[in-house]
N, C-alpha and C. Protein backbone atom coordinates (compact mmCIF):
# COMPACT_ATOMS: atom_id res chain seq x y z
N UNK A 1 -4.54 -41.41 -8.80
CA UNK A 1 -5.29 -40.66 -7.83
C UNK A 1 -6.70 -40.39 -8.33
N UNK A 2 -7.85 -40.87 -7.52
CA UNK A 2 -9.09 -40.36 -7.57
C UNK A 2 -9.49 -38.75 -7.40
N UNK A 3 -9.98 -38.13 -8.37
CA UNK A 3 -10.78 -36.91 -7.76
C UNK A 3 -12.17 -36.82 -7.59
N UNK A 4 -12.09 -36.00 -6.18
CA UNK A 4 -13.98 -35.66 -5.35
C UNK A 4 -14.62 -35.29 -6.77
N UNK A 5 -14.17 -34.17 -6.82
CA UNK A 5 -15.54 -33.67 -7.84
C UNK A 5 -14.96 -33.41 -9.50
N UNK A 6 -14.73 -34.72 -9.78
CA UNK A 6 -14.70 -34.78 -11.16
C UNK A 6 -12.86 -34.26 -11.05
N UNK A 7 -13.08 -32.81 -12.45
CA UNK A 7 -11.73 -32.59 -12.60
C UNK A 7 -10.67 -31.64 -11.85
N UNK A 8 -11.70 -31.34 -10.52
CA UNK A 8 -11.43 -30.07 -9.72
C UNK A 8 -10.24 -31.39 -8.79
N UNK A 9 -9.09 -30.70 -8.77
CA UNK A 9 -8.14 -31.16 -8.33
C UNK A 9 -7.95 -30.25 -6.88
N UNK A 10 -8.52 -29.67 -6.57
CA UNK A 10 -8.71 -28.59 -5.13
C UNK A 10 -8.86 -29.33 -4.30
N UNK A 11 -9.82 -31.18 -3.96
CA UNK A 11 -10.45 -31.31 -3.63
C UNK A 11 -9.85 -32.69 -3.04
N UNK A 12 -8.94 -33.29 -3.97
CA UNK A 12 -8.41 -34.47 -3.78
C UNK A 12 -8.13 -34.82 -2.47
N UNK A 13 -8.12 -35.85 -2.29
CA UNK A 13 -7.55 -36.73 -1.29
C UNK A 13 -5.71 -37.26 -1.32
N UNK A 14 -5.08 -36.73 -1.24
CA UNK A 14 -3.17 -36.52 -1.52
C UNK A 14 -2.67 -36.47 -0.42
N UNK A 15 -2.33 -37.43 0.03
CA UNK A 15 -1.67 -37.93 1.69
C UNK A 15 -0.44 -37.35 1.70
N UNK A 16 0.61 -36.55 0.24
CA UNK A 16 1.16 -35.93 0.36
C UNK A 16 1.31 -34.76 0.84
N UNK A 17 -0.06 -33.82 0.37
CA UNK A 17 0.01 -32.33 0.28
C UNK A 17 -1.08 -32.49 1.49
N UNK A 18 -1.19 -32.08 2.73
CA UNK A 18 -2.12 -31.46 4.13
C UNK A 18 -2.89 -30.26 4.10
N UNK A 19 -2.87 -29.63 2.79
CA UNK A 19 -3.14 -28.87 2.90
C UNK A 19 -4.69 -28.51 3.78
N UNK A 20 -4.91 -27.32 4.77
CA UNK A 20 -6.07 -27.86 5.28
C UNK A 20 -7.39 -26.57 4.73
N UNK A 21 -8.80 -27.04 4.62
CA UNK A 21 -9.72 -26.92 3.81
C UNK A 21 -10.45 -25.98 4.72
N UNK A 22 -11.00 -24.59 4.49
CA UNK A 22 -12.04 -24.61 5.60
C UNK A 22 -13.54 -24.07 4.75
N UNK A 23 -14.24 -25.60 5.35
CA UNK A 23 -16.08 -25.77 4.55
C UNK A 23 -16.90 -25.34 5.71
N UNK A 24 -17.91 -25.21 5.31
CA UNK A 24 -19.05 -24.83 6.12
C UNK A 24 -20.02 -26.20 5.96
N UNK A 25 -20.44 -26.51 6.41
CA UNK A 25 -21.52 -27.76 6.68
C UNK A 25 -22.96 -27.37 6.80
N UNK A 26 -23.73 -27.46 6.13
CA UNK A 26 -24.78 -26.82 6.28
C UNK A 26 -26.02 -28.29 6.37
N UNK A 27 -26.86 -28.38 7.32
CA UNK A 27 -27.55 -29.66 7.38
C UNK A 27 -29.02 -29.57 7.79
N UNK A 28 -30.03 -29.93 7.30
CA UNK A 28 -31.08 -29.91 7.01
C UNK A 28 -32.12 -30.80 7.74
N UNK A 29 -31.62 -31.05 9.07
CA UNK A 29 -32.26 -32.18 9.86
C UNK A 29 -33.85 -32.31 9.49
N UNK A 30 -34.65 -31.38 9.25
CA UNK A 30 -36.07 -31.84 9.28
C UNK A 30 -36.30 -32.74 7.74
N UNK A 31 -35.64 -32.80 6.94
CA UNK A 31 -35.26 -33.58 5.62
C UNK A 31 -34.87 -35.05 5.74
N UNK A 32 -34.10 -35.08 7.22
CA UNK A 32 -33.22 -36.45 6.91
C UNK A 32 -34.35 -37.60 6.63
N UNK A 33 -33.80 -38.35 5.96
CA UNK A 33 -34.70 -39.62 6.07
C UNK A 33 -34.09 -41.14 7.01
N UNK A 34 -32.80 -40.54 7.86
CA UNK A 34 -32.29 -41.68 8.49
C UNK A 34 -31.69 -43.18 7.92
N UNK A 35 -31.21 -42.91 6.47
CA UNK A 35 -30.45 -43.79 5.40
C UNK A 35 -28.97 -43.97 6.29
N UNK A 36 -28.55 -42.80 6.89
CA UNK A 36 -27.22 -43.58 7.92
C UNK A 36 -25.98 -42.99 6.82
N UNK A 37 -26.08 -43.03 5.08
CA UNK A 37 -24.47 -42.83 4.60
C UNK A 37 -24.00 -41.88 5.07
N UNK A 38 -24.42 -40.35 5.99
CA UNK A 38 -23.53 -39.49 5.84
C UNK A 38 -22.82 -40.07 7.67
N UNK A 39 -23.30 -40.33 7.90
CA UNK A 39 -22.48 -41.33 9.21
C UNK A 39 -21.50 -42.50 9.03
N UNK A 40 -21.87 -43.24 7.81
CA UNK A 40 -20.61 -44.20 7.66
C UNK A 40 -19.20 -43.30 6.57
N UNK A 41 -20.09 -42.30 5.46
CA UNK A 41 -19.28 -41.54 5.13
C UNK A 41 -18.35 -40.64 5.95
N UNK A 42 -18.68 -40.07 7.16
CA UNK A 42 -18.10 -38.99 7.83
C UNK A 42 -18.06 -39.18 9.45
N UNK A 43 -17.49 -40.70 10.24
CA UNK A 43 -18.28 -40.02 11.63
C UNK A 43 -17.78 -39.25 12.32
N UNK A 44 -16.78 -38.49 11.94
CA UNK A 44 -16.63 -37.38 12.57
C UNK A 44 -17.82 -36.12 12.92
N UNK A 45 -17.88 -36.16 11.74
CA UNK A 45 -18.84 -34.91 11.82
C UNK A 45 -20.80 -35.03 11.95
N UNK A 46 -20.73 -36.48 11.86
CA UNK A 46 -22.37 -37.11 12.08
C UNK A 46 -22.48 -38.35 12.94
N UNK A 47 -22.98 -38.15 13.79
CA UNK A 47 -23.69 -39.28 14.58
C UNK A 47 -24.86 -39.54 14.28
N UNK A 48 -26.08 -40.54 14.57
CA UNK A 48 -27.01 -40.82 14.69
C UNK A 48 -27.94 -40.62 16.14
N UNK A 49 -29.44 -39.64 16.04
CA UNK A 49 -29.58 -39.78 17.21
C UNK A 49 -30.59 -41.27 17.67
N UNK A 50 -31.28 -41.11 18.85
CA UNK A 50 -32.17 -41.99 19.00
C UNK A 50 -33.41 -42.70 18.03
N UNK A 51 -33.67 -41.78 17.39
CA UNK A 51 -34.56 -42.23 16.06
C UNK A 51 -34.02 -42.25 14.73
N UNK A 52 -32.73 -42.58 14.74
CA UNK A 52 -31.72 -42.63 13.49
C UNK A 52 -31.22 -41.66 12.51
N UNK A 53 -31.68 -40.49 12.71
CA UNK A 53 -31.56 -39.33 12.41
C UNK A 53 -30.22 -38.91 12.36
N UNK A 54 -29.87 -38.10 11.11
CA UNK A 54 -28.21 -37.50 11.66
C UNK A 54 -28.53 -36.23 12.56
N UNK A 55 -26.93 -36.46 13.52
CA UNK A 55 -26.73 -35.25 14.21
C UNK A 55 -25.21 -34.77 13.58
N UNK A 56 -25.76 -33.52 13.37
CA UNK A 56 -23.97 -33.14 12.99
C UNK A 56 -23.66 -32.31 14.03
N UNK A 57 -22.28 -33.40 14.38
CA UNK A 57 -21.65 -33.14 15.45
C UNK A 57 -20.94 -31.55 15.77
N UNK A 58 -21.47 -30.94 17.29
CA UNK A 58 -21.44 -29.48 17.32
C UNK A 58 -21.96 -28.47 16.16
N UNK A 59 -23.32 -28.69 15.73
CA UNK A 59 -23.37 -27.85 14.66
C UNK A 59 -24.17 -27.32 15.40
N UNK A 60 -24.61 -26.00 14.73
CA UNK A 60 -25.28 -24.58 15.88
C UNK A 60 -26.48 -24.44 15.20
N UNK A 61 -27.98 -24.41 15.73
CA UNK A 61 -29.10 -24.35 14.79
C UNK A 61 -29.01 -22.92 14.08
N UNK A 62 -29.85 -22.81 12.92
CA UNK A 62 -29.07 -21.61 11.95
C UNK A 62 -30.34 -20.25 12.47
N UNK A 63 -30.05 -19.13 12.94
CA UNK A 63 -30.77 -18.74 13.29
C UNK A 63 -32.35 -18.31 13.17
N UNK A 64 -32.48 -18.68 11.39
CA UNK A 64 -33.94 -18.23 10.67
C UNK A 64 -34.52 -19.77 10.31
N UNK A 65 -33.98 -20.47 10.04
CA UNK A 65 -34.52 -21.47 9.28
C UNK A 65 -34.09 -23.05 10.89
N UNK A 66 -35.57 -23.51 11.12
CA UNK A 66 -35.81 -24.23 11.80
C UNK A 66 -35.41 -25.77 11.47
N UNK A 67 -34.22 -26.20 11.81
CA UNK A 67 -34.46 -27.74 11.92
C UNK A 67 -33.12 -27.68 11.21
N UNK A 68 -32.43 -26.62 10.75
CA UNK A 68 -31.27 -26.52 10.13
C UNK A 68 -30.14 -26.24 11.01
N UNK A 69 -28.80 -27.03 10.79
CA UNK A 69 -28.08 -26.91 11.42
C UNK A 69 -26.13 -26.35 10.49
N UNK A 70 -25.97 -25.52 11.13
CA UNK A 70 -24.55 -25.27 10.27
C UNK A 70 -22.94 -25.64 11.30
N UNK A 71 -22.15 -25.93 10.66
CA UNK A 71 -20.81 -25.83 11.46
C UNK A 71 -19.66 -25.37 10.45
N UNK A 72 -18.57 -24.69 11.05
CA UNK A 72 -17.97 -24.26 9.95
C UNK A 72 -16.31 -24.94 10.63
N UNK A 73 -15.47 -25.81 9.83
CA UNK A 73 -14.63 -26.73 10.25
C UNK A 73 -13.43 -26.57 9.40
N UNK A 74 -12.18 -26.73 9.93
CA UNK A 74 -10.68 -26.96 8.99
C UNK A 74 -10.07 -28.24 8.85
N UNK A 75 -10.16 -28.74 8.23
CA UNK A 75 -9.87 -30.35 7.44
C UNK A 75 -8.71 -30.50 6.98
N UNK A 76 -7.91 -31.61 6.91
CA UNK A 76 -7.23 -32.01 5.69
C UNK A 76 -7.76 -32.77 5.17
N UNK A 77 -8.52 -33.22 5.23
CA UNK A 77 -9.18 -34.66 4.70
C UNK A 77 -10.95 -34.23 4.54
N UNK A 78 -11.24 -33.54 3.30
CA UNK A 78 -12.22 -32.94 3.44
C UNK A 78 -12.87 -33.64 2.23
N UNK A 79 -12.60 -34.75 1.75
CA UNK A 79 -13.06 -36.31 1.19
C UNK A 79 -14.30 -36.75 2.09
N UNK A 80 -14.08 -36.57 3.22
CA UNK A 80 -15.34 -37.45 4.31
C UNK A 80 -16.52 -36.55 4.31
N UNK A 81 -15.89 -35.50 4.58
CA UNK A 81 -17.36 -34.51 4.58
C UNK A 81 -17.75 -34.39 2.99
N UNK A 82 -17.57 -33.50 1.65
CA UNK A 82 -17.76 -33.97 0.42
C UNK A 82 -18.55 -35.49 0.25
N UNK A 83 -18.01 -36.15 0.35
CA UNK A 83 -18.82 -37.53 0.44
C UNK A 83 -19.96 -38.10 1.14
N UNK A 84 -20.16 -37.33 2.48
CA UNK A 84 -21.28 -37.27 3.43
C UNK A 84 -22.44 -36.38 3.10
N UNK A 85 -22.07 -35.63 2.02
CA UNK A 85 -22.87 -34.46 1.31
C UNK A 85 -23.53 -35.80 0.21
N UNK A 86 -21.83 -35.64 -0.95
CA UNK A 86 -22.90 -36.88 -1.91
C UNK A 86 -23.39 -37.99 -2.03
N UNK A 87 -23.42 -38.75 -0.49
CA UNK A 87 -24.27 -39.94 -0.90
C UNK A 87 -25.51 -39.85 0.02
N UNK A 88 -25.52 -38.47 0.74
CA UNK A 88 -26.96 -38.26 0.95
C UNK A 88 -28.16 -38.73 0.43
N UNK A 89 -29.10 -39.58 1.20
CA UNK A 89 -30.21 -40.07 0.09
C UNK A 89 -30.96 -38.58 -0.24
N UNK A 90 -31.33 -37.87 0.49
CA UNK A 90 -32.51 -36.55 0.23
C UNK A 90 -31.42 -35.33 -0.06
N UNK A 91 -30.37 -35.49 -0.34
CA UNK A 91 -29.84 -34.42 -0.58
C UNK A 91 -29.84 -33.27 0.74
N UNK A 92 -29.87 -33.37 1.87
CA UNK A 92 -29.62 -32.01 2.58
C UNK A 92 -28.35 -32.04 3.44
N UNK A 93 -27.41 -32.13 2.94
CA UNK A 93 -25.99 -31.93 3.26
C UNK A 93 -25.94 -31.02 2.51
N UNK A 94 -25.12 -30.03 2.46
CA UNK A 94 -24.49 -28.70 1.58
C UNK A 94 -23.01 -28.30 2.13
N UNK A 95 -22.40 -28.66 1.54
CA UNK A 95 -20.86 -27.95 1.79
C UNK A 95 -20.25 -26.90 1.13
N UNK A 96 -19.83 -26.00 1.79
CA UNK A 96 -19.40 -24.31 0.88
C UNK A 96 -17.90 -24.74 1.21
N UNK A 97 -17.35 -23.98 0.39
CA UNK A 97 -15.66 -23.61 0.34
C UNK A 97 -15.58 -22.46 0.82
N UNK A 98 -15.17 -21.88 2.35
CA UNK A 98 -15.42 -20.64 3.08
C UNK A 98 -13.95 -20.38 2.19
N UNK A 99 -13.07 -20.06 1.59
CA UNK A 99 -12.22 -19.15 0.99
C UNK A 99 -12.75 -19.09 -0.48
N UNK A 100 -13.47 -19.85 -1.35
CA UNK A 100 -14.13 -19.14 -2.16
C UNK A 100 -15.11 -18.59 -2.43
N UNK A 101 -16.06 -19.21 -1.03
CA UNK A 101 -17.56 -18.89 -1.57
C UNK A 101 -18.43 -19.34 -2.30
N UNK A 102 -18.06 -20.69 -3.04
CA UNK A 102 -18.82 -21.45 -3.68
C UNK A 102 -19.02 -22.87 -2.59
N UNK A 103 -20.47 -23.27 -3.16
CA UNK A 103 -20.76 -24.39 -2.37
C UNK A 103 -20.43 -25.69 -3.66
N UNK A 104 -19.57 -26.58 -3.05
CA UNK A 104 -19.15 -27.57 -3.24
C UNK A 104 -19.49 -28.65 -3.86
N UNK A 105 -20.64 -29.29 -3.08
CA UNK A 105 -21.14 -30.76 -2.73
C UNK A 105 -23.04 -30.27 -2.09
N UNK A 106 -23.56 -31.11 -2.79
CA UNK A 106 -23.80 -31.50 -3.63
C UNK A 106 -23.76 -31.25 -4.72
């Protein structure tokens, strides 16, 4: 078995255990540079719009900070999002662990 983030076994991908995850998505649209991985990484949660840009799907603009978008989601499979964070080319994916409070990914 592969693990997401190194030796944190919280995080794995285990088709046995369902357990389900709940992250916050935090996304940085005025950053994107339109590279596309967090769309082939995740398309659930990212589309592309007309100028190649990600859209993360149903995310709510964040009320202070312009061009930012958050969604907060329950997963079992929380490999796609994690991964849509790290192969971000500019880095503005951010994923939190809403039961601990630590952010994740990147």
């Amino acid at each position: 078995m592969t693990t997401i983030l190194g030796d944190d076994k919280r995080y794995e991908h285990d088709r046995k255990a369902r357990k389900k995850y709940k992250l916050r998505i935090i996304y940085n649209k005025s950053g994107c540079t339109a590279a596309g991985h967090c769309v082939l990484s995740d398309p659930y949660n990212f589309k592309l719009d007309e100028e190649f840009k990600a859209i993360l799907v149903d995310g709510t603009p964040h009320p202070t900070s312009k061009g930012v978008f958050v969604k907060e989601i329950e997963t079992d499979e929380p490999h796609l999002v994690i991964n849509a964070a790290k192969t971000c080319t500019p880095r503005v994916i951010s994923i939190v662990d809403l039961e601990t409070g630590k952010r994740i990914a990147p």
